[in-house]
N, C-alpha and C. Protein backbone atom coordinates (compact mmCIF):
# COMPACT_ATOMS: atom_id res chain seq x y z
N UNK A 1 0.82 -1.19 0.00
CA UNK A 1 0.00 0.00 0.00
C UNK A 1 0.87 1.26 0.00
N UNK A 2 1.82 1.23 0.62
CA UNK A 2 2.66 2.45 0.80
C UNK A 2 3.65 2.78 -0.39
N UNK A 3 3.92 1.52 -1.29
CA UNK A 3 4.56 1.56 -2.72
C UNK A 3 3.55 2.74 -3.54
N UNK A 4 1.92 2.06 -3.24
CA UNK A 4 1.16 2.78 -4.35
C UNK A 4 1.23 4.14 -3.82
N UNK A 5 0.54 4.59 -2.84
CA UNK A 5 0.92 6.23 -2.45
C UNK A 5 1.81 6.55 -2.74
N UNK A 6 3.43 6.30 -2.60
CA UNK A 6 4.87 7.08 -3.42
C UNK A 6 4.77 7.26 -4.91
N UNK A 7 3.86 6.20 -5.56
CA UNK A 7 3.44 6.21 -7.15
C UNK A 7 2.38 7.35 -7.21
N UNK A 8 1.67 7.27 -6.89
CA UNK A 8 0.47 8.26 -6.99
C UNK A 8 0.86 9.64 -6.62
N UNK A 9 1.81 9.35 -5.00
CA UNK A 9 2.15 11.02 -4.91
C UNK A 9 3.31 11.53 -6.13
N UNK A 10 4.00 10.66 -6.54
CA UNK A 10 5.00 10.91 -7.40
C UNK A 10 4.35 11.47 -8.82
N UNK A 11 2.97 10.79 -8.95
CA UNK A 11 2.44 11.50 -10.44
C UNK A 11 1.33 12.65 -9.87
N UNK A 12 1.15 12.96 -8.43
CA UNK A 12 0.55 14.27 -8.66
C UNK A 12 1.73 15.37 -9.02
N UNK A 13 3.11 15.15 -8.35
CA UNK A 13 3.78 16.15 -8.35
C UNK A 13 4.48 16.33 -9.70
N UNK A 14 4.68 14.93 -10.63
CA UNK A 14 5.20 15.45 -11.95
C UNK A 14 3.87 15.96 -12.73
N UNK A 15 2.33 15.65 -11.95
CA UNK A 15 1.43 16.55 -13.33
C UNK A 15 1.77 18.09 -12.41
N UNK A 16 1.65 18.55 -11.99
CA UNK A 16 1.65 19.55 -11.16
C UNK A 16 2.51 20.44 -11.66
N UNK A 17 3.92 19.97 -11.89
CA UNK A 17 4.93 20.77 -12.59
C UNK A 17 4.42 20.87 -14.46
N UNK A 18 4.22 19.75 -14.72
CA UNK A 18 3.76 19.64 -16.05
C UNK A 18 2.49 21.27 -16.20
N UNK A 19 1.42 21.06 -14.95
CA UNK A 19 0.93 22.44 -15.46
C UNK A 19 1.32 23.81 -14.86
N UNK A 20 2.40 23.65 -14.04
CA UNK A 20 2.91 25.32 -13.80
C UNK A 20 3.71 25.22 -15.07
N UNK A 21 4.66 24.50 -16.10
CA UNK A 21 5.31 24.88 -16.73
C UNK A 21 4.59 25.26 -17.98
N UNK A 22 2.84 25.19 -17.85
CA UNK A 22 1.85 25.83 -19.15
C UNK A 22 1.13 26.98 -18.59
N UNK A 23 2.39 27.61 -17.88
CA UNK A 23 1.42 29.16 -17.37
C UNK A 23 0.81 29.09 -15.64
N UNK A 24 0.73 28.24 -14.86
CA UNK A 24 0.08 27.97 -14.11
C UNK A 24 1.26 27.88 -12.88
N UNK A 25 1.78 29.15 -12.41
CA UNK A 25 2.98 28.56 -11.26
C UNK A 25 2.48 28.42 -10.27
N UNK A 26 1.39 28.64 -9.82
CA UNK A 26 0.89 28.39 -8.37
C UNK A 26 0.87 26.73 -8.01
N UNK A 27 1.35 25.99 -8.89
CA UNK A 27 0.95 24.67 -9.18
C UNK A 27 2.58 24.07 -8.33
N UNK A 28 3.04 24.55 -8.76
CA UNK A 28 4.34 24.40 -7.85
C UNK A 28 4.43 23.91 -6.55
N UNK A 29 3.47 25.15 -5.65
CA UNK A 29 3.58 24.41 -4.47
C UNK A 29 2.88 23.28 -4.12
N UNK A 30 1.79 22.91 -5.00
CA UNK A 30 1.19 21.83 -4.77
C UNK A 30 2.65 20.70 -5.57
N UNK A 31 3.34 21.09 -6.32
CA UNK A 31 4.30 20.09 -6.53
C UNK A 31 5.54 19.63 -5.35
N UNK A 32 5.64 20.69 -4.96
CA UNK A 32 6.69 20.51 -3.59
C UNK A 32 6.21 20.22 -2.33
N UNK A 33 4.85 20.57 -2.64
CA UNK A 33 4.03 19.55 -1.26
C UNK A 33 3.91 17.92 -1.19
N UNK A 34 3.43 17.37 -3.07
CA UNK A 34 3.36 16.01 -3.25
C UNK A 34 5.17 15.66 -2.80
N UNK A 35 6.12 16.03 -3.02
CA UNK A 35 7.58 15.69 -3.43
C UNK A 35 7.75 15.73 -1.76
N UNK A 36 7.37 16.50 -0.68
CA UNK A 36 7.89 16.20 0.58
C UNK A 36 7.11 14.56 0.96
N UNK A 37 5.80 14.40 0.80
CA UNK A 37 5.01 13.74 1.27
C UNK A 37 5.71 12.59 0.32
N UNK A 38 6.68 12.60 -0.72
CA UNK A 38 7.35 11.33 -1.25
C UNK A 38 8.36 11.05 -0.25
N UNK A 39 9.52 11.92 -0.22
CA UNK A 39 10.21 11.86 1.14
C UNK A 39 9.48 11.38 2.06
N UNK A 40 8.78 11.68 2.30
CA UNK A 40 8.19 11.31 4.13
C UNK A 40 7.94 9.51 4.07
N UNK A 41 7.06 9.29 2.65
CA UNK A 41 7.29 7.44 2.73
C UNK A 41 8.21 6.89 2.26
N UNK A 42 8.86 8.06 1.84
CA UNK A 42 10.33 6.92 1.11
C UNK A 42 11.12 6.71 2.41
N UNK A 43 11.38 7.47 3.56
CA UNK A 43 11.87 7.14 4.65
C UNK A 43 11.35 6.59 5.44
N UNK A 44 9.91 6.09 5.50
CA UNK A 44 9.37 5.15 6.19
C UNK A 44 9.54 3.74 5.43
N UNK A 45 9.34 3.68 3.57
CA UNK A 45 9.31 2.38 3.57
C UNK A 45 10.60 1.89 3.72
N UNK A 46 11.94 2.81 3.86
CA UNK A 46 13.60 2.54 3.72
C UNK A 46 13.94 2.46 5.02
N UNK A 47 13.63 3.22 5.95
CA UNK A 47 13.38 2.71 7.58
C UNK A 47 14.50 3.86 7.91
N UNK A 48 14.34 4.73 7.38
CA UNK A 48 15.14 6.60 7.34
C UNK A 48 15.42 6.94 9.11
N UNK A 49 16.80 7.01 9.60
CA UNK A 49 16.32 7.71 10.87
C UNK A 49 16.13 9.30 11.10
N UNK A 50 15.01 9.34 10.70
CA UNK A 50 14.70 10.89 10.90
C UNK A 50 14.41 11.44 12.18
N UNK A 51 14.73 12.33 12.27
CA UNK A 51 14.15 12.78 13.63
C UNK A 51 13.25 13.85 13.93
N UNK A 52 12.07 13.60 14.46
CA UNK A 52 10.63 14.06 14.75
C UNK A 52 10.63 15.45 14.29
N UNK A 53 11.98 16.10 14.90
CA UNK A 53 11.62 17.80 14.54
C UNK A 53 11.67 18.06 13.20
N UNK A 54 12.74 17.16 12.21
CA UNK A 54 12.81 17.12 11.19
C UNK A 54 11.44 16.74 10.43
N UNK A 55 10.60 16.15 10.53
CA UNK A 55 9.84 15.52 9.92
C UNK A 55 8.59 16.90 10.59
N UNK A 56 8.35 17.54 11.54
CA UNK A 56 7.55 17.70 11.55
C UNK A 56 7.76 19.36 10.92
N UNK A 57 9.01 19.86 10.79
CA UNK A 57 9.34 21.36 9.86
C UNK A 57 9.48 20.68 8.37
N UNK A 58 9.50 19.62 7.99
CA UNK A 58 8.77 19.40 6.74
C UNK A 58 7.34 19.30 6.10
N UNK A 59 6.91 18.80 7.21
CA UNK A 59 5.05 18.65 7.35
C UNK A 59 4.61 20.19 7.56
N UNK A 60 5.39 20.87 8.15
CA UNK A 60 5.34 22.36 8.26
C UNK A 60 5.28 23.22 6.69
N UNK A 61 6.79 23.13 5.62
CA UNK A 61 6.59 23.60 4.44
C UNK A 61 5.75 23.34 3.76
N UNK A 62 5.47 21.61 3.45
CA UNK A 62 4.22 21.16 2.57
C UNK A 62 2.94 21.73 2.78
N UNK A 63 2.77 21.53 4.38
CA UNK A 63 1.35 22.14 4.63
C UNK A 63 1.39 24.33 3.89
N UNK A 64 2.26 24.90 4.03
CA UNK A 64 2.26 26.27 3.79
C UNK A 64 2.12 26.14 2.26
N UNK A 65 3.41 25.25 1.94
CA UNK A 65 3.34 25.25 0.05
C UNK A 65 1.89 25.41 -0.31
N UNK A 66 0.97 24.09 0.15
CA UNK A 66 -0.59 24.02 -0.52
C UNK A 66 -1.30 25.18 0.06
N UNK A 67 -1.10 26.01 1.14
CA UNK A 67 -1.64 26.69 1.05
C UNK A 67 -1.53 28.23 0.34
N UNK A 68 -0.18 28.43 0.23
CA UNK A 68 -0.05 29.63 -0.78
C UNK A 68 -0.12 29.07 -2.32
N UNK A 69 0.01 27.54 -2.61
CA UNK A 69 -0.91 27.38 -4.05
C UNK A 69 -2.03 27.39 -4.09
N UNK A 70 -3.37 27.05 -2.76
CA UNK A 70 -4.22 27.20 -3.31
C UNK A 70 -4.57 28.51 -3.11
N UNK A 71 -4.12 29.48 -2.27
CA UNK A 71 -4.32 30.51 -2.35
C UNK A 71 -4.13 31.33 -3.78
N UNK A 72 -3.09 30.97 -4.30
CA UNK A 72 -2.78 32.12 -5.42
C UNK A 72 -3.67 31.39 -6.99
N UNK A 73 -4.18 29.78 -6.43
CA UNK A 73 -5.20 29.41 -7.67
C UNK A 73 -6.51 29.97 -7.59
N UNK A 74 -6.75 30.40 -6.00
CA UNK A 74 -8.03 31.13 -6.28
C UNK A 74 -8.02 32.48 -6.61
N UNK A 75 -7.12 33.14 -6.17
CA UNK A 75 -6.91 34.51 -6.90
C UNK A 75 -6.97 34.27 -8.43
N UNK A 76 -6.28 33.24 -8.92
CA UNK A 76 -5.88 33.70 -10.14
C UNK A 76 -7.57 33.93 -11.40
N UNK A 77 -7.24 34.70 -11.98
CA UNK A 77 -7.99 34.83 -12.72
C UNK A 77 -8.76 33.50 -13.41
N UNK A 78 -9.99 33.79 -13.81
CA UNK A 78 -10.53 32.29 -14.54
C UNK A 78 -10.32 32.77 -16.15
């Protein structure tokens, strides 16, 4: 199960870049949000010794990334 989530998060974050690089950069941070949350199971399914503070000032950027992408997708013009 945790193979398929690194697959799935791995193709939100390459479509993600695929559409900031057609005009759409707010898409970005939703790409660097999927790309931490790959990190985060690639060191669980590899058995990573991370340490808590580390993991949780990463859960920190991802969570801000999606929110200044979805912020700047709802601004953006339709």
């Amino acid at each position: 199960m945790l193979i398929a989530a690194i697959v799935v998060e791995c193709a939100v974050a390459v479509v993600a870049v695929l559409g900031a690089l057609k005009g759409r950069p707010h898409l970005y941070g939703f790409a660097l949000t999927f790309a931490i949350y790959v990190l985060y199971d690639l060191g669980r399914l590899l058995h990573w010794n991370v340490s808590e503070g580390i993991l949780s000032v990463l859960f920190l950027v991802a969570s801000l990334s999606a929110l200044v992408a979805a912020w700047g997708l709802y601004k953006e013009k339709a």
